[in-house]
PDB file of N, CA and C in Angstrom:
ATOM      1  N   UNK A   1       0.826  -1.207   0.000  1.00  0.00           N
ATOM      2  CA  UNK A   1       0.000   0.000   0.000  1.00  0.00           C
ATOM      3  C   UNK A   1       0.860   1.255   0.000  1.00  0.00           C
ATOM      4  N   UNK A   2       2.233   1.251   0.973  1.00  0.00           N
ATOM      5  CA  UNK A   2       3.200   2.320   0.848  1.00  0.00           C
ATOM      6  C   UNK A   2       3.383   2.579  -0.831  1.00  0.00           C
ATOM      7  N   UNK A   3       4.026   1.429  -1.223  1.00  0.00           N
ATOM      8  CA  UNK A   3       4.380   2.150  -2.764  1.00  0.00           C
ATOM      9  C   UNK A   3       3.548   2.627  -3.514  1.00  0.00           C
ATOM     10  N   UNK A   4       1.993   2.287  -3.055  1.00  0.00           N
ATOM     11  CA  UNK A   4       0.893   2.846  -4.189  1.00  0.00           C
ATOM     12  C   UNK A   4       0.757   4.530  -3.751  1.00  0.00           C
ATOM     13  N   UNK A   5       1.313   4.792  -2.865  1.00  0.00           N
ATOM     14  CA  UNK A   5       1.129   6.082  -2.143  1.00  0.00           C
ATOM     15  C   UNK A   5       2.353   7.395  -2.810  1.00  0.00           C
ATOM     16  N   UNK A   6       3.548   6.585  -2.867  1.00  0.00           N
ATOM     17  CA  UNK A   6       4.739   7.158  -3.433  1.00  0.00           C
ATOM     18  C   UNK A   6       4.678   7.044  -4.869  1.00  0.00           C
ATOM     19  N   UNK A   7       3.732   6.132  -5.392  1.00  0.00           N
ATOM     20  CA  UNK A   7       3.310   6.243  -6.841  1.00  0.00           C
ATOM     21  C   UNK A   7       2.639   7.403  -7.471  1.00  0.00           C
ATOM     22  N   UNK A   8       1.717   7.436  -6.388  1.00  0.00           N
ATOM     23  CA  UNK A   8       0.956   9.006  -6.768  1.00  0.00           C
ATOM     24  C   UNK A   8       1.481  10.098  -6.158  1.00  0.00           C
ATOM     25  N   UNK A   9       2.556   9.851  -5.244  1.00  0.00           N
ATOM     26  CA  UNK A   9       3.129  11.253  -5.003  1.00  0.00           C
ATOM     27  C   UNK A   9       4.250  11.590  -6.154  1.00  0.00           C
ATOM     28  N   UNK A  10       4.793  10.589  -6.674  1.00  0.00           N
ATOM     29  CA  UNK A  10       5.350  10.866  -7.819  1.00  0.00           C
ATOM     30  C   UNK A  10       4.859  11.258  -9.352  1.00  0.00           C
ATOM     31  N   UNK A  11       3.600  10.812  -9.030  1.00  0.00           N
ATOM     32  CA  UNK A  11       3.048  11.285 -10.489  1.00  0.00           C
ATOM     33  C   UNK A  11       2.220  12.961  -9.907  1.00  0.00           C
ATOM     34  N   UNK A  12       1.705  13.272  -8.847  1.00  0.00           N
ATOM     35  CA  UNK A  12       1.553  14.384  -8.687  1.00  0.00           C
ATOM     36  C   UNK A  12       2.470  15.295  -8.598  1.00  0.00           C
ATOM     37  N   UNK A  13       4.265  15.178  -8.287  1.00  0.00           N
ATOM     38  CA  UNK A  13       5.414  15.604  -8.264  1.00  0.00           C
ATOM     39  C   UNK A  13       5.253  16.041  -9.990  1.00  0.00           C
ATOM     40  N   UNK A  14       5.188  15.319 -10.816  1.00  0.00           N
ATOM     41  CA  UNK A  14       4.962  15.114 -12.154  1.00  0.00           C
ATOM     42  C   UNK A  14       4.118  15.930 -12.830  1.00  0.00           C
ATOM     43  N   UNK A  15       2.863  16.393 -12.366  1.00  0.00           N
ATOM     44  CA  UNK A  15       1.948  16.781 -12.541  1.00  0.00           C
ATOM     45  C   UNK A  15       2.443  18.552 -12.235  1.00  0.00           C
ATOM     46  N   UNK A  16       2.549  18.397 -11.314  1.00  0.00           N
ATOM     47  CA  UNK A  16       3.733  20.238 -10.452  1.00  0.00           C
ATOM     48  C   UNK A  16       4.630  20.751 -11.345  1.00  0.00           C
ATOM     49  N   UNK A  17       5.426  19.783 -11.978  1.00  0.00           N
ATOM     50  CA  UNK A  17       6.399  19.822 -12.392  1.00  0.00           C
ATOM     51  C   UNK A  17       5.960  20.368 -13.692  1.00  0.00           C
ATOM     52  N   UNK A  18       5.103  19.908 -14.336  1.00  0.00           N
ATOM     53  CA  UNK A  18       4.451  20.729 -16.237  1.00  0.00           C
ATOM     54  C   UNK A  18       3.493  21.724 -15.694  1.00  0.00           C
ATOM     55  N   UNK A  19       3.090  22.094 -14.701  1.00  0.00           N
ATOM     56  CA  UNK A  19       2.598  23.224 -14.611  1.00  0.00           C
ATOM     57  C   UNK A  19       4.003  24.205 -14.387  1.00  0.00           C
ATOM     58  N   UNK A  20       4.616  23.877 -13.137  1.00  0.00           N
ATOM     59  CA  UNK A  20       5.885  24.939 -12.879  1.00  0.00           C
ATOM     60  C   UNK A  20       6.802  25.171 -14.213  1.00  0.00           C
ATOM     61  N   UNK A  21       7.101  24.011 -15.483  1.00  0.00           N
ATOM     62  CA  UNK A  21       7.737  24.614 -16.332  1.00  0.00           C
ATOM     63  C   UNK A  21       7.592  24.518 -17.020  1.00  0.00           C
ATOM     64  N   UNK A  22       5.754  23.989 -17.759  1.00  0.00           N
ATOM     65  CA  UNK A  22       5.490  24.581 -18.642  1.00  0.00           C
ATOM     66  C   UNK A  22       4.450  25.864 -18.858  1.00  0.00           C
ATOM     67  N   UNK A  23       4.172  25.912 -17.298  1.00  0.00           N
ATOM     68  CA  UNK A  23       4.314  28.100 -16.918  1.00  0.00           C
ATOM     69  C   UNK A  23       5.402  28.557 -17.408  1.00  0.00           C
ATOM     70  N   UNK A  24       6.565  28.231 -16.826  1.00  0.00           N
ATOM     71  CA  UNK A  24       7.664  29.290 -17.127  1.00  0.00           C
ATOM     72  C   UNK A  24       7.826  29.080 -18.634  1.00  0.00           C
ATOM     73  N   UNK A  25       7.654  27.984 -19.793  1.00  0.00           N
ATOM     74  CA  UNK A  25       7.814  28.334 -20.959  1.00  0.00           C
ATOM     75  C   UNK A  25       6.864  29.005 -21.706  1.00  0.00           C
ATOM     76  N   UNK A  26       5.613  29.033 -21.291  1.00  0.00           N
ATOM     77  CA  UNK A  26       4.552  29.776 -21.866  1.00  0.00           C
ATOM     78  C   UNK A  26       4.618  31.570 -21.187  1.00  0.00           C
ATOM     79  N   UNK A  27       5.577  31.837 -19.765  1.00  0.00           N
ATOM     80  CA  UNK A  27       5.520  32.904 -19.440  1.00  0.00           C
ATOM     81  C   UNK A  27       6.833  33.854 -20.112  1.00  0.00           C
ATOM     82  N   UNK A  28       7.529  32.760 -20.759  1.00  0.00           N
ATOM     83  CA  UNK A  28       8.773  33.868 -21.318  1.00  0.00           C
ATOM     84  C   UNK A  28       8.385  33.640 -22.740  1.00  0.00           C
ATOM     85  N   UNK A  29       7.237  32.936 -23.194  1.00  0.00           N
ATOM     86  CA  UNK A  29       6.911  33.109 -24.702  1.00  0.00           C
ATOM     87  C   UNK A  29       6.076  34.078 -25.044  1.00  0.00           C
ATOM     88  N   UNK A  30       5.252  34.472 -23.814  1.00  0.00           N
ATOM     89  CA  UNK A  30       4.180  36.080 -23.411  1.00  0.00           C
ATOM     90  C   UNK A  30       5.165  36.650 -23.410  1.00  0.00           C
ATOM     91  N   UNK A  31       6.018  36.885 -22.339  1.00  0.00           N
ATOM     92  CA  UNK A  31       6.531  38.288 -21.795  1.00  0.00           C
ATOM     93  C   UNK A  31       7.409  38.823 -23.111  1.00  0.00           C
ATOM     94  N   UNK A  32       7.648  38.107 -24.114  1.00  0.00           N
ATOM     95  CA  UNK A  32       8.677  38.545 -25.473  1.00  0.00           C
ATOM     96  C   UNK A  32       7.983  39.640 -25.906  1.00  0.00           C
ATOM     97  N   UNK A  33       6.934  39.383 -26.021  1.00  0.00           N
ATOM     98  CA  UNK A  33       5.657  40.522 -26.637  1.00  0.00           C
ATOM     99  C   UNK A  33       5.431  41.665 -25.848  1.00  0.00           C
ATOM    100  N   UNK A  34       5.700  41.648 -24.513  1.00  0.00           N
ATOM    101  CA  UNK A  34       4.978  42.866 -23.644  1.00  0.00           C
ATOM    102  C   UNK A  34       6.009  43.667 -23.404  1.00  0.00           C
ATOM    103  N   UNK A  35       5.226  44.722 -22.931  1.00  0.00           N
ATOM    104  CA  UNK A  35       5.578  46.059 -22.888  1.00  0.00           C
ATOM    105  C   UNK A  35       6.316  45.638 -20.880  1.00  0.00           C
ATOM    106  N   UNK A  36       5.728  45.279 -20.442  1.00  0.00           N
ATOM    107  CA  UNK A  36       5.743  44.524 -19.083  1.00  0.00           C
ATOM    108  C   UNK A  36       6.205  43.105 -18.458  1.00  0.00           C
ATOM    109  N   UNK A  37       7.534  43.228 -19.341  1.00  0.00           N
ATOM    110  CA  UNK A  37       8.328  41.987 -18.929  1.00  0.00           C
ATOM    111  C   UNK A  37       8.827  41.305 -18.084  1.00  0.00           C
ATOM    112  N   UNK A  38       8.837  42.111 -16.450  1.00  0.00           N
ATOM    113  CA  UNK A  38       9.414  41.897 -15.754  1.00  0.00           C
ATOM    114  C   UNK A  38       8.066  42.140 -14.706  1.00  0.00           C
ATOM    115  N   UNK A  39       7.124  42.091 -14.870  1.00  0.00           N
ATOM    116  CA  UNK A  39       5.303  41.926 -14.118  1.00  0.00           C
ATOM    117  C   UNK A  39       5.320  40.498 -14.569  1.00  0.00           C
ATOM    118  N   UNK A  40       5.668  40.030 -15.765  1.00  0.00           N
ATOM    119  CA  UNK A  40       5.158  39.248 -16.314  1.00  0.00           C
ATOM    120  C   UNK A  40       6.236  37.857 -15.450  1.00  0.00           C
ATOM    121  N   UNK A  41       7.293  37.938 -15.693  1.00  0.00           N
ATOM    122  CA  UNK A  41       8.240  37.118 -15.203  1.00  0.00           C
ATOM    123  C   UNK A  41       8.018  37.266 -13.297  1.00  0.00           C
ATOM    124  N   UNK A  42       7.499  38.213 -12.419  1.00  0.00           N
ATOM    125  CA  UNK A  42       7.836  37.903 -11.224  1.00  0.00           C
ATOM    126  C   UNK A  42       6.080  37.327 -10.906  1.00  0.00           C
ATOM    127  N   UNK A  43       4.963  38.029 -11.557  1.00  0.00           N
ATOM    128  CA  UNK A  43       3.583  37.530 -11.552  1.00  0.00           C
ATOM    129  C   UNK A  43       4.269  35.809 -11.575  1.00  0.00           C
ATOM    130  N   UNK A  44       4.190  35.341 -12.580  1.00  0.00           N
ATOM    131  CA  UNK A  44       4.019  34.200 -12.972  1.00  0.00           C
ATOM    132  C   UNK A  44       4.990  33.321 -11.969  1.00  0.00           C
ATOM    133  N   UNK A  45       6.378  34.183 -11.304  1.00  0.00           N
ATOM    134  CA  UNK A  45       6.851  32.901 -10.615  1.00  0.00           C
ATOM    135  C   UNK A  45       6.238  32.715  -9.650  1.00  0.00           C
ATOM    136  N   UNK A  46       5.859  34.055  -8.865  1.00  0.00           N
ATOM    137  CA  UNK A  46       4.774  33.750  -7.586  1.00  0.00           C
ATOM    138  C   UNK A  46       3.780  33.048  -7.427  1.00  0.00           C
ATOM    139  N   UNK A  47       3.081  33.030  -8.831  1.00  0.00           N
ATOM    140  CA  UNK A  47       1.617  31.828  -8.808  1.00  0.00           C
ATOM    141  C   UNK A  47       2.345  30.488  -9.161  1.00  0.00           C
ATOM    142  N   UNK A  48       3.231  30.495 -10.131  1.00  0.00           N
ATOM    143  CA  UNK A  48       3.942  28.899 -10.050  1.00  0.00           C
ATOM    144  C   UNK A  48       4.744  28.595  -8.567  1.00  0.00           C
ATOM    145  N   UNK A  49       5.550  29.286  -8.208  1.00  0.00           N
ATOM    146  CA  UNK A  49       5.983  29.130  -7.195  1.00  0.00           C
ATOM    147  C   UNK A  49       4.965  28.734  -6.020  1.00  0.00           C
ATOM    148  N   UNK A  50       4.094  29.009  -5.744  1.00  0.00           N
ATOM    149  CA  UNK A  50       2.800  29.375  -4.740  1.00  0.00           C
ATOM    150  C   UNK A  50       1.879  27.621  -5.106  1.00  0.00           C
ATOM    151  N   UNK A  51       1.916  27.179  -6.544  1.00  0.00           N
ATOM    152  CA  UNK A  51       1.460  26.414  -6.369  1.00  0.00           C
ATOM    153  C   UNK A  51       2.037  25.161  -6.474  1.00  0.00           C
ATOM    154  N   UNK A  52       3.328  24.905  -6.437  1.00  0.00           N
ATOM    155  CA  UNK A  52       4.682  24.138  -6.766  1.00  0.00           C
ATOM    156  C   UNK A  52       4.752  23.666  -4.957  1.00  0.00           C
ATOM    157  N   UNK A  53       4.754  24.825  -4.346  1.00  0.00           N
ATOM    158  CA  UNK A  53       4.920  25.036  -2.816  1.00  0.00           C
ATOM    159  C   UNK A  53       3.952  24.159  -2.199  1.00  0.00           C
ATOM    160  N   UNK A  54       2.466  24.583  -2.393  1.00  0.00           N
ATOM    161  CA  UNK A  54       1.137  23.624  -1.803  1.00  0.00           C
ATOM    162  C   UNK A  54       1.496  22.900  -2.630  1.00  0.00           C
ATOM    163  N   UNK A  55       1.284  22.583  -3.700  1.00  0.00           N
ATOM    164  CA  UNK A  55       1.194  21.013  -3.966  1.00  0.00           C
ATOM    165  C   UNK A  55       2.139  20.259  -3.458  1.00  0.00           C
ATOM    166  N   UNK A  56       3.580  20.771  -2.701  1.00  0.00           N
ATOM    167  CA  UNK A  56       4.169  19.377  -2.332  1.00  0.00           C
ATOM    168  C   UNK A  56       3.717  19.353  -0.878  1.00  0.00           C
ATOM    169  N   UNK A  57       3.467  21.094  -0.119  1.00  0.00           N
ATOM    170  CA  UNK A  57       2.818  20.684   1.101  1.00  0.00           C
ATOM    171  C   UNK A  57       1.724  19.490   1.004  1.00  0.00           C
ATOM    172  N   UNK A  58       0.810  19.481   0.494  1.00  0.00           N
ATOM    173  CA  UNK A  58      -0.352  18.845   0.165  1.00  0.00           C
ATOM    174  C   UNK A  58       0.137  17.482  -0.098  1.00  0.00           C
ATOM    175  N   UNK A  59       0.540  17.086  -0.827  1.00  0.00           N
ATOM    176  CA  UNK A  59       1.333  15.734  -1.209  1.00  0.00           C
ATOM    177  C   UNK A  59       1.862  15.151   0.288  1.00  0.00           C
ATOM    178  N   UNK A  60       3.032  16.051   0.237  1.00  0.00           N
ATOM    179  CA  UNK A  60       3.937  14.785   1.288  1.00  0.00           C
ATOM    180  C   UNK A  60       3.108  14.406   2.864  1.00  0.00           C
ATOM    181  N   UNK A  61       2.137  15.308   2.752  1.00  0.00           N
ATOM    182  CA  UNK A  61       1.246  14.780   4.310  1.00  0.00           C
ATOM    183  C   UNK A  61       2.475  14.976   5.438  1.00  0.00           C
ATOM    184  N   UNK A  62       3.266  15.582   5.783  1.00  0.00           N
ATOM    185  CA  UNK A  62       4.370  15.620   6.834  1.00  0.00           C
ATOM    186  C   UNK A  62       5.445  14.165   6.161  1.00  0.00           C
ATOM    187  N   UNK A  63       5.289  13.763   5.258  1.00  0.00           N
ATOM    188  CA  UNK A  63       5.904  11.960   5.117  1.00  0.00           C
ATOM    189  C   UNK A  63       7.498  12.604   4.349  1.00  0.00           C
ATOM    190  N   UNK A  64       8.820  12.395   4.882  1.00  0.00           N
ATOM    191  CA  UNK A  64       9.733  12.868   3.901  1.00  0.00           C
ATOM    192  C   UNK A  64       9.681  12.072   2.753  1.00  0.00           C
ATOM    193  N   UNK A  65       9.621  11.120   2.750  1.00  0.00           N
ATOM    194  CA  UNK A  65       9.683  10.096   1.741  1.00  0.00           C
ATOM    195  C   UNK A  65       8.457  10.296   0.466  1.00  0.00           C
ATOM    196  N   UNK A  66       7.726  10.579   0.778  1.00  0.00           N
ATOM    197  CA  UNK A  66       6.307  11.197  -0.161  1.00  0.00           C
ATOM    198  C   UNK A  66       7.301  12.449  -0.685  1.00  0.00           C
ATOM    199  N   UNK A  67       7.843  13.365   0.115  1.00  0.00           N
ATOM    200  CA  UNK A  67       7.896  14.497  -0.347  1.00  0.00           C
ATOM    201  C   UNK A  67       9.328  14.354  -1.698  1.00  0.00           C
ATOM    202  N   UNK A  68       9.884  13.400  -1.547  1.00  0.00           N
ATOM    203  CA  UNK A  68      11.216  12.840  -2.138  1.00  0.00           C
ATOM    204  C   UNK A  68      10.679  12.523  -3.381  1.00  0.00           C
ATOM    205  N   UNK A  69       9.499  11.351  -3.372  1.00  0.00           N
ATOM    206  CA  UNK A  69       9.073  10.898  -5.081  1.00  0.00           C
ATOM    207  C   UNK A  69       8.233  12.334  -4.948  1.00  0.00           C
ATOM    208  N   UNK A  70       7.799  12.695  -4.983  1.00  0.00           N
ATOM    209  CA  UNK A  70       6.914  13.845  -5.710  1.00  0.00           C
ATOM    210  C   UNK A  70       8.248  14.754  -6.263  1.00  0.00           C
ATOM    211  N   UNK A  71       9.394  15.474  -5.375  1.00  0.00           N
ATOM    212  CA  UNK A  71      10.120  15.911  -6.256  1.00  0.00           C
ATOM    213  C   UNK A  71      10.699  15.221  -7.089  1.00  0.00           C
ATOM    214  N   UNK A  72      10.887  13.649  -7.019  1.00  0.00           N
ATOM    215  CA  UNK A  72      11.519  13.359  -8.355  1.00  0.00           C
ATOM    216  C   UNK A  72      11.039  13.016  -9.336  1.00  0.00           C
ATOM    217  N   UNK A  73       9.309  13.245  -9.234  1.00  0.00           N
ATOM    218  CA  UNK A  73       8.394  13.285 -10.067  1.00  0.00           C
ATOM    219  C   UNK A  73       8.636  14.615 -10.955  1.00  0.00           C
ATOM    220  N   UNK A  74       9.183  15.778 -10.103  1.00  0.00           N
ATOM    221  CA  UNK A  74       8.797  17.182 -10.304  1.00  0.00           C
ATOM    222  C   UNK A  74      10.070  17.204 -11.429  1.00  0.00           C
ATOM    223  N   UNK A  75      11.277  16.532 -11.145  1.00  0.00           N
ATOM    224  CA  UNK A  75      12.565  16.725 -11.538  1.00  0.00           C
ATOM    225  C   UNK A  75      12.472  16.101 -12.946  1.00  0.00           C
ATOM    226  N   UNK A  76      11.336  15.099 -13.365  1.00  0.00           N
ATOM    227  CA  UNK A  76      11.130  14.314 -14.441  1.00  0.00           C
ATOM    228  C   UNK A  76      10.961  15.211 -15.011  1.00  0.00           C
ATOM    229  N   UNK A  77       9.608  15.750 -14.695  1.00  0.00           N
ATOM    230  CA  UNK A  77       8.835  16.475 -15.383  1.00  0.00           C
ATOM    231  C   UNK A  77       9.788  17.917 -16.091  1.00  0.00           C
ATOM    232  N   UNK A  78      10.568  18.403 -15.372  1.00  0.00           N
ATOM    233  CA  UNK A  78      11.873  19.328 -16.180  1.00  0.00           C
ATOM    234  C   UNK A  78      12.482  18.931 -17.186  1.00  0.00           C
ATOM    235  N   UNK A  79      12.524  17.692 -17.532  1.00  0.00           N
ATOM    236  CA  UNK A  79      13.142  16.699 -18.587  1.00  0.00           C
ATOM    237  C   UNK A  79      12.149  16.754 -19.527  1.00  0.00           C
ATOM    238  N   UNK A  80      11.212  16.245 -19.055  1.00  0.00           N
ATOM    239  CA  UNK A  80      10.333  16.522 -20.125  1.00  0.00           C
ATOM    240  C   UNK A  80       9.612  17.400 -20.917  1.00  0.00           C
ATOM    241  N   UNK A  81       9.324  18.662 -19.902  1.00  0.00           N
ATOM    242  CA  UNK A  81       8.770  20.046 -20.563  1.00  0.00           C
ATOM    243  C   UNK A  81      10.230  20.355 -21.397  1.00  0.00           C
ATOM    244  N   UNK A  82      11.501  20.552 -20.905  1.00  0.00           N
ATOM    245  CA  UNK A  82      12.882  20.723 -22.183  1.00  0.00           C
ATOM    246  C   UNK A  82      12.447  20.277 -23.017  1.00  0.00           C
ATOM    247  N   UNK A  83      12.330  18.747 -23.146  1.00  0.00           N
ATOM    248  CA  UNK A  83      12.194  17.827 -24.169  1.00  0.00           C
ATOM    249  C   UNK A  83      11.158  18.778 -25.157  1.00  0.00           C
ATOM    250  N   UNK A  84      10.464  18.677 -24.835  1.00  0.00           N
ATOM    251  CA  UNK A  84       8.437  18.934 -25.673  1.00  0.00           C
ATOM    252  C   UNK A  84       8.698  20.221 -26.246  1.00  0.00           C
ATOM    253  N   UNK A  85       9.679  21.478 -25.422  1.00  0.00           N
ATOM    254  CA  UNK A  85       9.330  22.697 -26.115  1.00  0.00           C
ATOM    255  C   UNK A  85      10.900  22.691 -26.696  1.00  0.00           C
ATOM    256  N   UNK A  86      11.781  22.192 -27.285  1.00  0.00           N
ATOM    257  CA  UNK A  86      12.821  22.606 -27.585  1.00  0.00           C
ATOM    258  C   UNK A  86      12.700  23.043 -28.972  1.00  0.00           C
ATOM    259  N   UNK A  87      13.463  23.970 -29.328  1.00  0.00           N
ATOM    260  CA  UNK A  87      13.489  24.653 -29.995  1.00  0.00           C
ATOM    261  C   UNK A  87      14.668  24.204 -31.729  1.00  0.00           C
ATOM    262  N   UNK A  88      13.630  23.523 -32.646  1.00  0.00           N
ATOM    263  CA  UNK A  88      14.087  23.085 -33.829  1.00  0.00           C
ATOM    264  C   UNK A  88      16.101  23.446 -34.130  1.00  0.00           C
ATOM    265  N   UNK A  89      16.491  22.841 -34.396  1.00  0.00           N
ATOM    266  CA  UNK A  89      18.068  23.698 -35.019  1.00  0.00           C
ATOM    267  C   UNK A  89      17.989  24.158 -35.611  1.00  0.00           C
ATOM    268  N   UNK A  90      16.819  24.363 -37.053  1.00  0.00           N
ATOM    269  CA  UNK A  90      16.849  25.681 -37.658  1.00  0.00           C
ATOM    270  C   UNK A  90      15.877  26.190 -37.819  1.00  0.00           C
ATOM    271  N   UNK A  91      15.363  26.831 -37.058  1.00  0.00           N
ATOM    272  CA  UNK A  91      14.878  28.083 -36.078  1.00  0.00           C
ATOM    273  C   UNK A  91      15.861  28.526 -35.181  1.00  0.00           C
ATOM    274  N   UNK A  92      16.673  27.599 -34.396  1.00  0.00           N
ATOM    275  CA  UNK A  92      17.568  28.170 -33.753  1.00  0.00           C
ATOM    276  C   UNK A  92      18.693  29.439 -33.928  1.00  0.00           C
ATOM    277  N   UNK A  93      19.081  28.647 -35.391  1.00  0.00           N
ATOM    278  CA  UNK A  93      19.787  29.541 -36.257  1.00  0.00           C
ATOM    279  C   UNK A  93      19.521  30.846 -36.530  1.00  0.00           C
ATOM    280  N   UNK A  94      17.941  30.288 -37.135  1.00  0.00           N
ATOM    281  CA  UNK A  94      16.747  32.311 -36.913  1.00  0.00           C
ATOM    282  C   UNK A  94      17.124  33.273 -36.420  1.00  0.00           C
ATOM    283  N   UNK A  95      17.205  32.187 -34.906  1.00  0.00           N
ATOM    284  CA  UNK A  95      16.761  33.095 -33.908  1.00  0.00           C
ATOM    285  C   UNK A  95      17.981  34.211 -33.336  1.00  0.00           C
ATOM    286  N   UNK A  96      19.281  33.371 -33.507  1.00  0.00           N
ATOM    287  CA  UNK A  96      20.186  33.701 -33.139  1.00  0.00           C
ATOM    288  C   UNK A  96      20.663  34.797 -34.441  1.00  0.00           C
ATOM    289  N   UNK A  97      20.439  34.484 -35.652  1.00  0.00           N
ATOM    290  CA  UNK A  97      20.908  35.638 -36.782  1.00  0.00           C
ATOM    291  C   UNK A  97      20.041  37.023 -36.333  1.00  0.00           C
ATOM    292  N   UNK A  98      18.865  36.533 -35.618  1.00  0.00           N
ATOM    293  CA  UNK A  98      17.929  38.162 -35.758  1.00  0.00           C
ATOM    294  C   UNK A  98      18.316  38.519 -34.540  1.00  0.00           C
ATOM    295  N   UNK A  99      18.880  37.800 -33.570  1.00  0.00           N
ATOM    296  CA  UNK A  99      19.493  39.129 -32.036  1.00  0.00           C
ATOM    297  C   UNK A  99      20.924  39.726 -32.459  1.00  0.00           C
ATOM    298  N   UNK A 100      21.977  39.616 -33.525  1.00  0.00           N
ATOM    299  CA  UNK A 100      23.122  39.984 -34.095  1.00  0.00           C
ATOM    300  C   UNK A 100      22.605  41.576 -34.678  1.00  0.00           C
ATOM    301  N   UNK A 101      21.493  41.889 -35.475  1.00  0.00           N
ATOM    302  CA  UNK A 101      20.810  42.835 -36.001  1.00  0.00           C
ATOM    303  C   UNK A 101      20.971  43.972 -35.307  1.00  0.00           C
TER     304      UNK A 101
END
């Protein structure tokens, strides 16, 4: 029954984890556009941050061990939002010829 418990604290770790960074990739793909780049970047870490925070309060129930797979649920999940939004090699190229300008 323990491991079915650290199962879902790891997949809710998991779950934290594509909100916390795939917020932060959807908040620096907004803030490129705004006039308010730096509202935009401290807004968004506070509500990711804020809910990154409860959800592992919430998760680990006081348990360190809960709180351990949920972050290495959370730590997956960084692997994987990289993975999903990376950015083609040529576009890369684009991107990098149009900040030289």
């Amino acid at each position: 029954m323990a491991e079915l418990s650290f199962l879902m604290a790891a997949l809710a770790g998991t779950l934290l984890g594509v909100i916390f960074y795939g917020g932060l990739w959807w908040t620096v793909r907004r803030s490129m556009a705004s006039a308010a780049v730096s509202l935009w970047l401290i807004g968004s870490f506070a509500l990711r941050a804020s809910i990154a925070g409860g959800g592992f309060y919430v998760v680990s129930h006081g348990d360190w061990r809960s709180w351990v797979a949920c972050l290495i649920g959370f730590v997956t999940a960084r692997a994987g939002v990289t993975w999903l939004t990376r950015v083609p090699p040529a576009s890369a190229h684009r991107l990098i010829d149009r900040s030289r300008l």
